[in-house]
PDB file of N, CA and C in Angstrom:
ATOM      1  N   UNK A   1      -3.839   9.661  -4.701  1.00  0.00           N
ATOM      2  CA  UNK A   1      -2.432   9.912  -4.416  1.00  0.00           C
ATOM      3  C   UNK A   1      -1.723   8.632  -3.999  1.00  0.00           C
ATOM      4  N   UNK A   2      -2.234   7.729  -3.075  1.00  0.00           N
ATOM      5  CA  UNK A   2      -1.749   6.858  -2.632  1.00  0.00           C
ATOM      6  C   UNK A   2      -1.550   5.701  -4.397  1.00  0.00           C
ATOM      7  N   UNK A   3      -2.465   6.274  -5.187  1.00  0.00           N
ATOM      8  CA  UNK A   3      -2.361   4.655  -6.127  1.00  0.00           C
ATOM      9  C   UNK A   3      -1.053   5.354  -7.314  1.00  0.00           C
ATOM     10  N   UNK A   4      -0.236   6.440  -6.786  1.00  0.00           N
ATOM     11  CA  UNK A   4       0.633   7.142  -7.187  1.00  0.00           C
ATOM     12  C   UNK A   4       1.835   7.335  -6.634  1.00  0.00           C
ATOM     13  N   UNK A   5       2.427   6.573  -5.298  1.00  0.00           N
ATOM     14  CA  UNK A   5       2.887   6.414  -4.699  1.00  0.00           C
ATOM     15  C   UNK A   5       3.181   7.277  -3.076  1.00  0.00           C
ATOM     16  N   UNK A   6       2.229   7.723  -2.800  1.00  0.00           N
ATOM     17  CA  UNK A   6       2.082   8.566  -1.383  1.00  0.00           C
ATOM     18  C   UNK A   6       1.635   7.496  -0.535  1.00  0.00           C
ATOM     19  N   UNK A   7       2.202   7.408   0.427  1.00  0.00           N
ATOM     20  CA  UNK A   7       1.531   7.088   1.495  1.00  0.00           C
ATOM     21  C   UNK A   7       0.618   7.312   2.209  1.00  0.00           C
ATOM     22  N   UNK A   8       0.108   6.777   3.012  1.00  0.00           N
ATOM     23  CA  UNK A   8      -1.183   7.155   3.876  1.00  0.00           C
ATOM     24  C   UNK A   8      -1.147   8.447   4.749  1.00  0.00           C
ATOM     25  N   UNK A   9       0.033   8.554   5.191  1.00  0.00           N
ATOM     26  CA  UNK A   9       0.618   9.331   6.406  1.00  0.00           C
ATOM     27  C   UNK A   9       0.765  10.250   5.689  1.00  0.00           C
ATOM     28  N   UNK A  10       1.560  10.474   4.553  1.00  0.00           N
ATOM     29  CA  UNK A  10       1.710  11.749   3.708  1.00  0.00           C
ATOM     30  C   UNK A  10       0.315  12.328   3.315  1.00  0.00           C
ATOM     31  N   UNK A  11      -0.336  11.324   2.323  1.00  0.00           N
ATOM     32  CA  UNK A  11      -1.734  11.891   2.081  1.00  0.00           C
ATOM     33  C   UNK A  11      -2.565  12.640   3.514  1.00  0.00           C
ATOM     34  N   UNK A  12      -2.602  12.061   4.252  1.00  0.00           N
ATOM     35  CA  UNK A  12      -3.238  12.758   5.441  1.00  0.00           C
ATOM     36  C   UNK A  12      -2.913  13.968   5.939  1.00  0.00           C
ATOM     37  N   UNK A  13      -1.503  14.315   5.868  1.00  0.00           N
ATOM     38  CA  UNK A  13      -0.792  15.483   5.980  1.00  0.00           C
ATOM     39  C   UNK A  13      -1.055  16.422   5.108  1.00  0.00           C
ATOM     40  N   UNK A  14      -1.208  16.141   4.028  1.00  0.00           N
ATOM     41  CA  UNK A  14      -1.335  17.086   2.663  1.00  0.00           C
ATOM     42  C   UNK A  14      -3.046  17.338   3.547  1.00  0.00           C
ATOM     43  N   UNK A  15      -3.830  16.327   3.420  1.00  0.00           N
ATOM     44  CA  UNK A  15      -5.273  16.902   3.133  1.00  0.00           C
ATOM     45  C   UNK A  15      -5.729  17.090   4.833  1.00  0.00           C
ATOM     46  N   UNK A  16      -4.823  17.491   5.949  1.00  0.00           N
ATOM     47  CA  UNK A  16      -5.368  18.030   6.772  1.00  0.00           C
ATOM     48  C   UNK A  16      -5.992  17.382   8.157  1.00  0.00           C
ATOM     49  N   UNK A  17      -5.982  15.828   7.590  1.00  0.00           N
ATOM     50  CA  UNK A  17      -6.633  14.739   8.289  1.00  0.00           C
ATOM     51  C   UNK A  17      -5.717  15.003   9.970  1.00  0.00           C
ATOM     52  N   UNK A  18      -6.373  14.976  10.767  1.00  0.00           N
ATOM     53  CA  UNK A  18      -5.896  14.927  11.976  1.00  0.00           C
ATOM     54  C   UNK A  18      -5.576  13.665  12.882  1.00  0.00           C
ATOM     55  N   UNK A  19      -6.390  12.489  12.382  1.00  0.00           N
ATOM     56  CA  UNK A  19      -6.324  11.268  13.012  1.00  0.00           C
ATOM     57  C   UNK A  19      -6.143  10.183  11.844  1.00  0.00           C
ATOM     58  N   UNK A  20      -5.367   9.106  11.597  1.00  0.00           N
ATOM     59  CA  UNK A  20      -5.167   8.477  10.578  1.00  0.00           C
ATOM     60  C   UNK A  20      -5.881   7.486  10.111  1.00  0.00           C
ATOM     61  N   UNK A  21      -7.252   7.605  10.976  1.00  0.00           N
ATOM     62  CA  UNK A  21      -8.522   6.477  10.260  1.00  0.00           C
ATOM     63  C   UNK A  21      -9.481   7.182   9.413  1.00  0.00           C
ATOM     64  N   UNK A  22      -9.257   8.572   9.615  1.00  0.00           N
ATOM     65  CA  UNK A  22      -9.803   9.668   8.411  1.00  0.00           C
ATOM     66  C   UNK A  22      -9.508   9.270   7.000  1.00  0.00           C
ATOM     67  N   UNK A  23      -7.944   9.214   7.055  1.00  0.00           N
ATOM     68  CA  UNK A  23      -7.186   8.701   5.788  1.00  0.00           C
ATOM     69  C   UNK A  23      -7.587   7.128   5.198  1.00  0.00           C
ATOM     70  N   UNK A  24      -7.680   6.468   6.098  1.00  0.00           N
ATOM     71  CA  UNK A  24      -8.047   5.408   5.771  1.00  0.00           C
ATOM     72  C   UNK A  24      -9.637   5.086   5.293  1.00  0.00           C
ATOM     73  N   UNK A  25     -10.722   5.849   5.891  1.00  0.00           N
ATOM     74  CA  UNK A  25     -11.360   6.042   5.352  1.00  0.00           C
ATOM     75  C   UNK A  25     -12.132   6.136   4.323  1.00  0.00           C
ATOM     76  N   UNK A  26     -11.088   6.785   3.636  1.00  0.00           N
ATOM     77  CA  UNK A  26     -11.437   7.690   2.597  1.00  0.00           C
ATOM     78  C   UNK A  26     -10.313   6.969   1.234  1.00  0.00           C
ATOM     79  N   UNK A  27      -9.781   6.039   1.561  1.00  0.00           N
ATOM     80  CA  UNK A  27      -8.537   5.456   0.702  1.00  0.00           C
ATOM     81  C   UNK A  27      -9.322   4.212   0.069  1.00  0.00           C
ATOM     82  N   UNK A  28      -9.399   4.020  -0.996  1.00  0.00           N
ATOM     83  CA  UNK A  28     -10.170   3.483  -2.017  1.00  0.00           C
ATOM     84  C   UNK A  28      -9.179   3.010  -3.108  1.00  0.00           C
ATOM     85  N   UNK A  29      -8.641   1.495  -3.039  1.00  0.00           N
ATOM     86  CA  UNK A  29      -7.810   1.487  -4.075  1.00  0.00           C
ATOM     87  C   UNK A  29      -8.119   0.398  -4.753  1.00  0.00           C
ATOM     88  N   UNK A  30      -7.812   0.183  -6.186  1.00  0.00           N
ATOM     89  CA  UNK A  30      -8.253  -0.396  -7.376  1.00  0.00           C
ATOM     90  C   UNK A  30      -7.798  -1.811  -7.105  1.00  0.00           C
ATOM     91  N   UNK A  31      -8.017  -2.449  -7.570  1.00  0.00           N
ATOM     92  CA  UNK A  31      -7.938  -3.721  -7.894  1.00  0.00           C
ATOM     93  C   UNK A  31      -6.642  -4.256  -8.271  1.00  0.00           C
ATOM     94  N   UNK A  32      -6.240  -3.597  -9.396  1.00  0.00           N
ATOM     95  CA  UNK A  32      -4.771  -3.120  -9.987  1.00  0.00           C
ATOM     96  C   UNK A  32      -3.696  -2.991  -9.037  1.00  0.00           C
ATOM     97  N   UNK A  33      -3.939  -1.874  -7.849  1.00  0.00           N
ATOM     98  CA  UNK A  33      -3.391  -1.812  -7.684  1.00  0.00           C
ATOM     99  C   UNK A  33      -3.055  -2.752  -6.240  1.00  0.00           C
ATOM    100  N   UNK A  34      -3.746  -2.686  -5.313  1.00  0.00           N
ATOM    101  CA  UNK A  34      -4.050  -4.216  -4.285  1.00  0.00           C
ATOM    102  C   UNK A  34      -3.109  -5.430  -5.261  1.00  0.00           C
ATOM    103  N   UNK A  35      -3.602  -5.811  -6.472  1.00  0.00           N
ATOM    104  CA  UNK A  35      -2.666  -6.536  -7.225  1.00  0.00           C
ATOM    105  C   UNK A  35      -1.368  -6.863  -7.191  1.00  0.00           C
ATOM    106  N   UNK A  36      -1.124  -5.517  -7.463  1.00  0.00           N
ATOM    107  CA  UNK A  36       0.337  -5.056  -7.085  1.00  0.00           C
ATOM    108  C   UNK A  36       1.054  -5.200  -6.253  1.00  0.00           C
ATOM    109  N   UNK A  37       0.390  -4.527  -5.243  1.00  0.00           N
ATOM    110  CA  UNK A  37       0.992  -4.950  -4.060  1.00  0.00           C
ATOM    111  C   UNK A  37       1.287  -6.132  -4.012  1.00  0.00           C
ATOM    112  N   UNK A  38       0.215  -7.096  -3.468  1.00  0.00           N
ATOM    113  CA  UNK A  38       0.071  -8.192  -3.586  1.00  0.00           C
ATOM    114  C   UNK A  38       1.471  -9.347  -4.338  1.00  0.00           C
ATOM    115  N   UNK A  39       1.430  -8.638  -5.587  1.00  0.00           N
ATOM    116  CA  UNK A  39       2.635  -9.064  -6.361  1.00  0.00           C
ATOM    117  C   UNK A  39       4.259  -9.238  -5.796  1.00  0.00           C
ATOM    118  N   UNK A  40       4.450  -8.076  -5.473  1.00  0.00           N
ATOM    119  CA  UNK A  40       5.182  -7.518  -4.496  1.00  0.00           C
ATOM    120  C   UNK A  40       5.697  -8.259  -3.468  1.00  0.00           C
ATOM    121  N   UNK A  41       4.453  -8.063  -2.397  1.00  0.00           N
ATOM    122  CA  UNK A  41       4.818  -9.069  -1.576  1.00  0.00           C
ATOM    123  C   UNK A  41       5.195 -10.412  -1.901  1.00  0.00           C
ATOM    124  N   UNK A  42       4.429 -11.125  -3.106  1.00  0.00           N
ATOM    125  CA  UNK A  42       5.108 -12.780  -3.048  1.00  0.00           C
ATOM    126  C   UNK A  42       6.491 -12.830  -3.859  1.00  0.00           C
ATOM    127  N   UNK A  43       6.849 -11.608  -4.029  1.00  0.00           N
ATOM    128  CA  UNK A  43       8.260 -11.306  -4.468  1.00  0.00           C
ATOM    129  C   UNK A  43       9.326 -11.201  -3.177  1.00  0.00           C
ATOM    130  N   UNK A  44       8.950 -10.641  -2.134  1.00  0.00           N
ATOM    131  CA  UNK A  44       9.803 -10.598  -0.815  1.00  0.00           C
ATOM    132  C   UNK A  44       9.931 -11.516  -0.440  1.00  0.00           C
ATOM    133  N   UNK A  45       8.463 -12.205  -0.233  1.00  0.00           N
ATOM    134  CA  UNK A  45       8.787 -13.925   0.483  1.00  0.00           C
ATOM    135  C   UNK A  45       9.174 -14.684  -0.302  1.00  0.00           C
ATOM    136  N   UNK A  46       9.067 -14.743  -1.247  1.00  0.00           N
ATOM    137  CA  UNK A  46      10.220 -15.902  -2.120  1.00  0.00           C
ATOM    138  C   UNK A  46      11.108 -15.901  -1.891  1.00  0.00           C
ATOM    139  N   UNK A  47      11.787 -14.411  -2.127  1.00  0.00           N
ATOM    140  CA  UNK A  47      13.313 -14.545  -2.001  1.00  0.00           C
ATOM    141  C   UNK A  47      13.469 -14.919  -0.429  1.00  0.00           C
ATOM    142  N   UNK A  48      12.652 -14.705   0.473  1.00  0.00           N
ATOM    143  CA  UNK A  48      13.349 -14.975   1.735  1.00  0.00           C
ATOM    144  C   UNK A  48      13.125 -16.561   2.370  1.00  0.00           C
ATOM    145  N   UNK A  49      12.549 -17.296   1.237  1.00  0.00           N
ATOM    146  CA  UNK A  49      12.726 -18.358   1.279  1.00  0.00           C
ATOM    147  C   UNK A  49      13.188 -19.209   0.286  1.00  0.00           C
ATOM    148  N   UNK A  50      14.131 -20.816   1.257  1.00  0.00           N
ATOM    149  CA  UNK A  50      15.174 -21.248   0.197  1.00  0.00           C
ATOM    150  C   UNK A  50      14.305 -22.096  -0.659  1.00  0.00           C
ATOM    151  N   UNK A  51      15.252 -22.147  -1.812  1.00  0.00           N
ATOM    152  CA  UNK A  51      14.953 -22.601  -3.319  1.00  0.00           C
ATOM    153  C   UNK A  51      14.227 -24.024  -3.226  1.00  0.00           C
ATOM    154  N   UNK A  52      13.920 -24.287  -3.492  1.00  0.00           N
ATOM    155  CA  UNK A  52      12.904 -25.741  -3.648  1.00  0.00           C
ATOM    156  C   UNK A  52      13.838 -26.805  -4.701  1.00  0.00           C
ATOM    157  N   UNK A  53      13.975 -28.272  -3.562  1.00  0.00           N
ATOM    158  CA  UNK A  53      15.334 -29.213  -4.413  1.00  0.00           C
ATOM    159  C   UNK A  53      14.642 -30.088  -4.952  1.00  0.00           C
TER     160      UNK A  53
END
């Protein structure tokens, strides 16, 4: 769910988890998608840093 766009907090809710290291646990994500993220992020910090002269 999470490599589908749910969150941790949501997923845990859906499946019952009572404490949120259950969720974490059990959260297993691809390569792909860590990637992604990853991607992502050096997309935020770029822009929040100035242009190179």
């Amino acid at each position: 769910m999470v490599q589908q766009g749910v969150d941790l907090y949501g997923v845990g809710q859906i499946l019952g988890h009572k404490m949120p290291r259950m969720t974490q646990r059990y959260a297993h994500l691809s390569r792909d998608y860590v990637a992604s993220a990853v991607g992502k992020l050096d997309g935020i910090m770029g822009a929040m840093l100035p242009a190179a002269s």
